[in-house]
C-alpha atoms as a PDB file:
ATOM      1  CA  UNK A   1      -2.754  40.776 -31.562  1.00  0.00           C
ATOM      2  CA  UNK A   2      -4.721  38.109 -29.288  1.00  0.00           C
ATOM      3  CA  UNK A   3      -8.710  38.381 -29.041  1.00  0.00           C
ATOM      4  CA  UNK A   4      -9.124  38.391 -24.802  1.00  0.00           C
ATOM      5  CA  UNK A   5     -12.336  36.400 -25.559  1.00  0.00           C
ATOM      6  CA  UNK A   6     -10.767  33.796 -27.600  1.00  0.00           C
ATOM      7  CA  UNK A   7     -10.477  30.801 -25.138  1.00  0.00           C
ATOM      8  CA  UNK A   8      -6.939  28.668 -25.024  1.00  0.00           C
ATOM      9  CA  UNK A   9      -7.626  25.290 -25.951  1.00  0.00           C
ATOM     10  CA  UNK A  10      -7.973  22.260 -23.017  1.00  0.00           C
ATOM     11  CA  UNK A  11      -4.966  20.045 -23.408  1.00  0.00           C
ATOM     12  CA  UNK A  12      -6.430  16.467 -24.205  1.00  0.00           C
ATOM     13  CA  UNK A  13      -6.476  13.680 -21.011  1.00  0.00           C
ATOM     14  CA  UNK A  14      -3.693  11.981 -22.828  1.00  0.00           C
ATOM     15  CA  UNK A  15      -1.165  15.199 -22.903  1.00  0.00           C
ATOM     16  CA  UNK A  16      -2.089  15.383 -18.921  1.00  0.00           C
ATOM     17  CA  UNK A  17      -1.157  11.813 -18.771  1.00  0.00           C
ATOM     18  CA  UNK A  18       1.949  11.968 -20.858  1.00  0.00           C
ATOM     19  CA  UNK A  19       3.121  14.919 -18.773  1.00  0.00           C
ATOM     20  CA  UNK A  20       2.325  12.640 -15.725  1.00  0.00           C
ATOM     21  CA  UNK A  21       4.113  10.166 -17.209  1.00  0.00           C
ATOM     22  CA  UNK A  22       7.227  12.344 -17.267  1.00  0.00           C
ATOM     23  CA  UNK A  23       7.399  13.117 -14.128  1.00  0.00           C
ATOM     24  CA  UNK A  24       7.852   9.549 -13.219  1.00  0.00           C
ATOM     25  CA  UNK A  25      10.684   9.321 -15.266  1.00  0.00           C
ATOM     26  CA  UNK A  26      12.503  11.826 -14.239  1.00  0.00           C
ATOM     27  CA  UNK A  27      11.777  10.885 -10.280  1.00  0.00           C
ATOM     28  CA  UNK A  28      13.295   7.628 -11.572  1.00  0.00           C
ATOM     29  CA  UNK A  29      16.072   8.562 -12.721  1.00  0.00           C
ATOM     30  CA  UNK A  30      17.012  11.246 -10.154  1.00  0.00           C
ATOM     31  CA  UNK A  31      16.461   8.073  -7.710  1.00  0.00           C
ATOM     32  CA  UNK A  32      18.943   6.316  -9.483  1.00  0.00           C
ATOM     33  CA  UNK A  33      21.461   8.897  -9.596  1.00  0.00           C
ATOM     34  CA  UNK A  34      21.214   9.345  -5.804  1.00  0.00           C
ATOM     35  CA  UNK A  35      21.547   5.917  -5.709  1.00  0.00           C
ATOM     36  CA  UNK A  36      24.584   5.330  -7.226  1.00  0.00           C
ATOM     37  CA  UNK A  37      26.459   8.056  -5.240  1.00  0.00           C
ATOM     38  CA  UNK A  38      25.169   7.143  -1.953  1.00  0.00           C
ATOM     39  CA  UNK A  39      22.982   3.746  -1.859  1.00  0.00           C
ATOM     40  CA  UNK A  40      21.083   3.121   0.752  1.00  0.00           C
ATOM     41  CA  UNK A  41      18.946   0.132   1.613  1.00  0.00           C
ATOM     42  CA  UNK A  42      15.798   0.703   3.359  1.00  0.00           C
ATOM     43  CA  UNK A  43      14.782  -3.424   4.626  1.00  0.00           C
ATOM     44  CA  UNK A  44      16.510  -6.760   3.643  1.00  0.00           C
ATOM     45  CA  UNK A  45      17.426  -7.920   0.583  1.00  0.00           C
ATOM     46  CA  UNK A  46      14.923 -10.821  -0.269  1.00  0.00           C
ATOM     47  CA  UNK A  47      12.253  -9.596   1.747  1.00  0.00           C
ATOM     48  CA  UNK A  48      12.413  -6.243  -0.515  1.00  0.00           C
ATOM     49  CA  UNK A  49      12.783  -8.106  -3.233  1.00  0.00           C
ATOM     50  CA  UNK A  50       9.928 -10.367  -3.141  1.00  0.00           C
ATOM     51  CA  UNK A  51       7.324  -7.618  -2.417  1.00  0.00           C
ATOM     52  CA  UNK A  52       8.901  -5.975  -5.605  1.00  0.00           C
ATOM     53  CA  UNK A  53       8.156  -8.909  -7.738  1.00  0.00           C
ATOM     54  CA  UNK A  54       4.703  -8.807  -6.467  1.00  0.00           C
ATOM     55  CA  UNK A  55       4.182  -4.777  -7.311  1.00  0.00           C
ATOM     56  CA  UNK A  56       6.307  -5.719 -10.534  1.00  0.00           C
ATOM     57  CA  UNK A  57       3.579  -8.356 -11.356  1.00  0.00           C
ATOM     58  CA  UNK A  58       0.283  -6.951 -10.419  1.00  0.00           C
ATOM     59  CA  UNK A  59       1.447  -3.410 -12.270  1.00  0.00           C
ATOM     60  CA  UNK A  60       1.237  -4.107 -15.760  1.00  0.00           C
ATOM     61  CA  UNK A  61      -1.790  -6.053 -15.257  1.00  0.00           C
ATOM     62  CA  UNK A  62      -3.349  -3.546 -13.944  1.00  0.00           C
ATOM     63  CA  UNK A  63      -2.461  -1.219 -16.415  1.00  0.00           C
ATOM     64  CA  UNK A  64      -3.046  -3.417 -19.431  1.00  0.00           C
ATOM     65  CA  UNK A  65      -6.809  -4.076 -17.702  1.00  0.00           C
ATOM     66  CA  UNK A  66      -6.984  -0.640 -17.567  1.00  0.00           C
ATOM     67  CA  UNK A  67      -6.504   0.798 -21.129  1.00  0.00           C
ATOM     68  CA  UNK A  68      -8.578  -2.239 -22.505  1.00  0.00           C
ATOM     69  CA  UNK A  69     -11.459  -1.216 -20.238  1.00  0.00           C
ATOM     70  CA  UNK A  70     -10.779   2.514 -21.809  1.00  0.00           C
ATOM     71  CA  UNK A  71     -10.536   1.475 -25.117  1.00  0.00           C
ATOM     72  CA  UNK A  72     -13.691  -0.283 -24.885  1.00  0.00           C
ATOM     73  CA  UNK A  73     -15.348   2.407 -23.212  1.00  0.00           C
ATOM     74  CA  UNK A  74     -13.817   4.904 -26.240  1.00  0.00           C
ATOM     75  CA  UNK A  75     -15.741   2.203 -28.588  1.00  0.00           C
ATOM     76  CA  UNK A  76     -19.190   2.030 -26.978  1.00  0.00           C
ATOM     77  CA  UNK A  77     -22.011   4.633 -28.262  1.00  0.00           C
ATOM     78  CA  UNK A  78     -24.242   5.695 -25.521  1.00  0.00           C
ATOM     79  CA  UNK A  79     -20.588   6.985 -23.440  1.00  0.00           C
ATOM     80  CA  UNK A  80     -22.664   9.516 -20.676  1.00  0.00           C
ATOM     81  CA  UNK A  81     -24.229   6.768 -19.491  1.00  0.00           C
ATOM     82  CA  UNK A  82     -22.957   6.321 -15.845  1.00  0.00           C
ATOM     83  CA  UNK A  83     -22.912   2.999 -16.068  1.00  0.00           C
ATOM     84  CA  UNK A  84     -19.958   3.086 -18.634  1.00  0.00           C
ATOM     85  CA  UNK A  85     -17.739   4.435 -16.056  1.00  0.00           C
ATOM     86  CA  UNK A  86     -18.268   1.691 -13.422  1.00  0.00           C
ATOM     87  CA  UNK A  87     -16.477  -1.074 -15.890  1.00  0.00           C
ATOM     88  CA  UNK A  88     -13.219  -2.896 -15.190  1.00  0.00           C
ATOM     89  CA  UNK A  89     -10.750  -1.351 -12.707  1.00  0.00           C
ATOM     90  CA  UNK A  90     -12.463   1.523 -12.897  1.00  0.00           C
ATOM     91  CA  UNK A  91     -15.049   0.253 -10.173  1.00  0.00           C
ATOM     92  CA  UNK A  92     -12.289   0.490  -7.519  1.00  0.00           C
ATOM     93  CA  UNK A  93     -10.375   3.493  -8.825  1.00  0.00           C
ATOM     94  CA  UNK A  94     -10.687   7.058 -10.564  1.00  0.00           C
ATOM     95  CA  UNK A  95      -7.213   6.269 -12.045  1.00  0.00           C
ATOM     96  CA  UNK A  96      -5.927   2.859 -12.229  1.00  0.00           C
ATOM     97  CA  UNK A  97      -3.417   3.329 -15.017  1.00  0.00           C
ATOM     98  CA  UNK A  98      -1.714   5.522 -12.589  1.00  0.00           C
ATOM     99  CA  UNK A  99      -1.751   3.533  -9.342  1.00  0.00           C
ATOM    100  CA  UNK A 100      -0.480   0.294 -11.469  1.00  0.00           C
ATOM    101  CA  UNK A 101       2.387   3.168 -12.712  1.00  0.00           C
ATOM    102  CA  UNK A 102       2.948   4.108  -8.725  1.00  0.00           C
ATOM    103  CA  UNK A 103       3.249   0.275  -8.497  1.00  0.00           C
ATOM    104  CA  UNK A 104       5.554  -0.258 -11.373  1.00  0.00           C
ATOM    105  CA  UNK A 105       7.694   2.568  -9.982  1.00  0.00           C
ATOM    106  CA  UNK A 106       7.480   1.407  -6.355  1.00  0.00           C
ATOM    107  CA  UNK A 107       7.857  -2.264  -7.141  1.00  0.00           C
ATOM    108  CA  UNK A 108      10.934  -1.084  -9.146  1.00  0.00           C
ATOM    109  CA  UNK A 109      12.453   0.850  -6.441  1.00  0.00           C
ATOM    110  CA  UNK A 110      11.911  -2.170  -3.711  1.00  0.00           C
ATOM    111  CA  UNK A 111      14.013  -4.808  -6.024  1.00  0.00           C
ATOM    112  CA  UNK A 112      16.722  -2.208  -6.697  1.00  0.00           C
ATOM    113  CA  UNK A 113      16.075  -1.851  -2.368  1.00  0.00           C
ATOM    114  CA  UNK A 114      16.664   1.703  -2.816  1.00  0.00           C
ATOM    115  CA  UNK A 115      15.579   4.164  -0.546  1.00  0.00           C
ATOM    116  CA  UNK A 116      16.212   7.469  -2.693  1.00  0.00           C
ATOM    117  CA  UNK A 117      14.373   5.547  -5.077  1.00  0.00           C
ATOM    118  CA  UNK A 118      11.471   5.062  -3.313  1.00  0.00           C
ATOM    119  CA  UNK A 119      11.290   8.721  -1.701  1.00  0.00           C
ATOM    120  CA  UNK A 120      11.124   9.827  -5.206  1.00  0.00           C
ATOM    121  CA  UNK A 121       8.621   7.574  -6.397  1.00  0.00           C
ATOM    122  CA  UNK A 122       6.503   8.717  -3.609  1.00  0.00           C
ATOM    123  CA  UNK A 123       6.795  12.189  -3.959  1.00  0.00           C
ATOM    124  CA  UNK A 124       5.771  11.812  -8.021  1.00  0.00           C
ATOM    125  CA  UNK A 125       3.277   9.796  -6.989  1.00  0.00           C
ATOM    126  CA  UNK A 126       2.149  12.351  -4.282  1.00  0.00           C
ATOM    127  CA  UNK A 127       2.530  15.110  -7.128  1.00  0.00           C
ATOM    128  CA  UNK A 128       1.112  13.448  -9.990  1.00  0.00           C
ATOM    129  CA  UNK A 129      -2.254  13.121  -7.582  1.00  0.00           C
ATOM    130  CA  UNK A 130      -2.401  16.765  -6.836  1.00  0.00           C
ATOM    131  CA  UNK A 131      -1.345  17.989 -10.504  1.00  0.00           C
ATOM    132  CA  UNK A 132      -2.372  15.480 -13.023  1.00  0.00           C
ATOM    133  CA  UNK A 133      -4.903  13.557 -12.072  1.00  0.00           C
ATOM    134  CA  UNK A 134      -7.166  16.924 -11.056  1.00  0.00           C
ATOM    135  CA  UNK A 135      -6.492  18.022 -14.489  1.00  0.00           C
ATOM    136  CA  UNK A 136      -7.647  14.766 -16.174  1.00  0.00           C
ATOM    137  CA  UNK A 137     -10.457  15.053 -13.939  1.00  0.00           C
ATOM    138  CA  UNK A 138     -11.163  18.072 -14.679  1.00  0.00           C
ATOM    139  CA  UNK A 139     -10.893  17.273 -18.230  1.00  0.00           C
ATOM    140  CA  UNK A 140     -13.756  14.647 -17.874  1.00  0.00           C
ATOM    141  CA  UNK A 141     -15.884  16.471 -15.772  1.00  0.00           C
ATOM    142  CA  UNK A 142     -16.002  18.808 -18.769  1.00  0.00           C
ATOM    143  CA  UNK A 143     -16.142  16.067 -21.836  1.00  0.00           C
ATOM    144  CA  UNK A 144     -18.966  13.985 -19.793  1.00  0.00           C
ATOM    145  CA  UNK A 145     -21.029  16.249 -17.925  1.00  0.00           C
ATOM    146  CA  UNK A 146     -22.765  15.089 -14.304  1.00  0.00           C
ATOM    147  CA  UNK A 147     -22.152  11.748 -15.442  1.00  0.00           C
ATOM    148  CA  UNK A 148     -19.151  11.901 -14.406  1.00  0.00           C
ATOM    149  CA  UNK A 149     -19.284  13.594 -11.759  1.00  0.00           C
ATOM    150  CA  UNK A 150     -21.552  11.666  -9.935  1.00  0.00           C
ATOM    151  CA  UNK A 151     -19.411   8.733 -10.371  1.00  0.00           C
ATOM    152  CA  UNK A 152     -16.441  10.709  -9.063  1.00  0.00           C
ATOM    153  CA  UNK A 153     -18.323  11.156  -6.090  1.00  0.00           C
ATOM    154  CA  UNK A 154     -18.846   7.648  -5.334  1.00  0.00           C
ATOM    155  CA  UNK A 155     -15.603   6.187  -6.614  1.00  0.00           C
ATOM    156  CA  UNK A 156     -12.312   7.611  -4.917  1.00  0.00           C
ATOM    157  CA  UNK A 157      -9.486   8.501  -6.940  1.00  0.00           C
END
């Protein structure tokens, strides 16, 4: 028998993110798949190539800025201070470990010059938006109170 008052637990931000994560992978490799029936290039060559090095490049910077901005913020005591959330990437972005992933993905998709590729990308990015990142938000909003969301307000996702 289940108790109706007994409340289901809140999945942790990193289970939202890992589920995000899938997603990603999957729109990857149904990309590729498409791909490699019926490829189709969306621009030239280099010219898709070179602004894939460049998403390819900036990505895992971003992300690796990212987490080490997190971690620190993880470390620090007073953590409902507002001021702890405008740190790092995190000035410029609600979710920068996910638009360097969109990158990654994107940047990807441009040096393969695929176009099923990158329709895929951006619909998991698209969905990922809507789905995860609400729930992660959602998730903080709870762990940090009006802290954070008065720095949601003034920082877009």
């Amino acid at each position: 028998m289940s108790d109706k008052n007994t409340k289901k637990p809140v999945p942790g931000v990193h289970a939202v993110l890992a589920h995000s994560y899938l997603m990603y992978f999957f729109a990857v490799v149904a990309g590729l798949l498409l791909d490699l029936t019926i490829p189709i290039k969306i621009i030239p060559d280099h010219i898709a190539t070179a602004i894939g090095m460049v998403f390819l490049f900036a990505a895992p910077a971003l992300i690796i800025w990212a987490q080490m901005t997190s971690h620190r913020f993880e470390k620090e005591k007073n953590k409902t201070d507002a001021l702890n959330f405008f740190k790092g990437p995190y000035v410029f972005t609600r979710s920068p470990t996910h638009l360097g992933l969109d990158m990654l993905v994107i940047g990807f998709a441009l040096i393969l010059n695929s176009l099923f590729l990158v329709v895929f990308s951006l619909v998991s990015f698209f969905l990922t938006r809507s789905i995860f990142v609400r729930k992660e938000e959602r998730i903080l909003g709870q762990k940090y109170g009006d802290q954070y969301h008065k720095y949601r307000k003034s920082v877009r996702a």
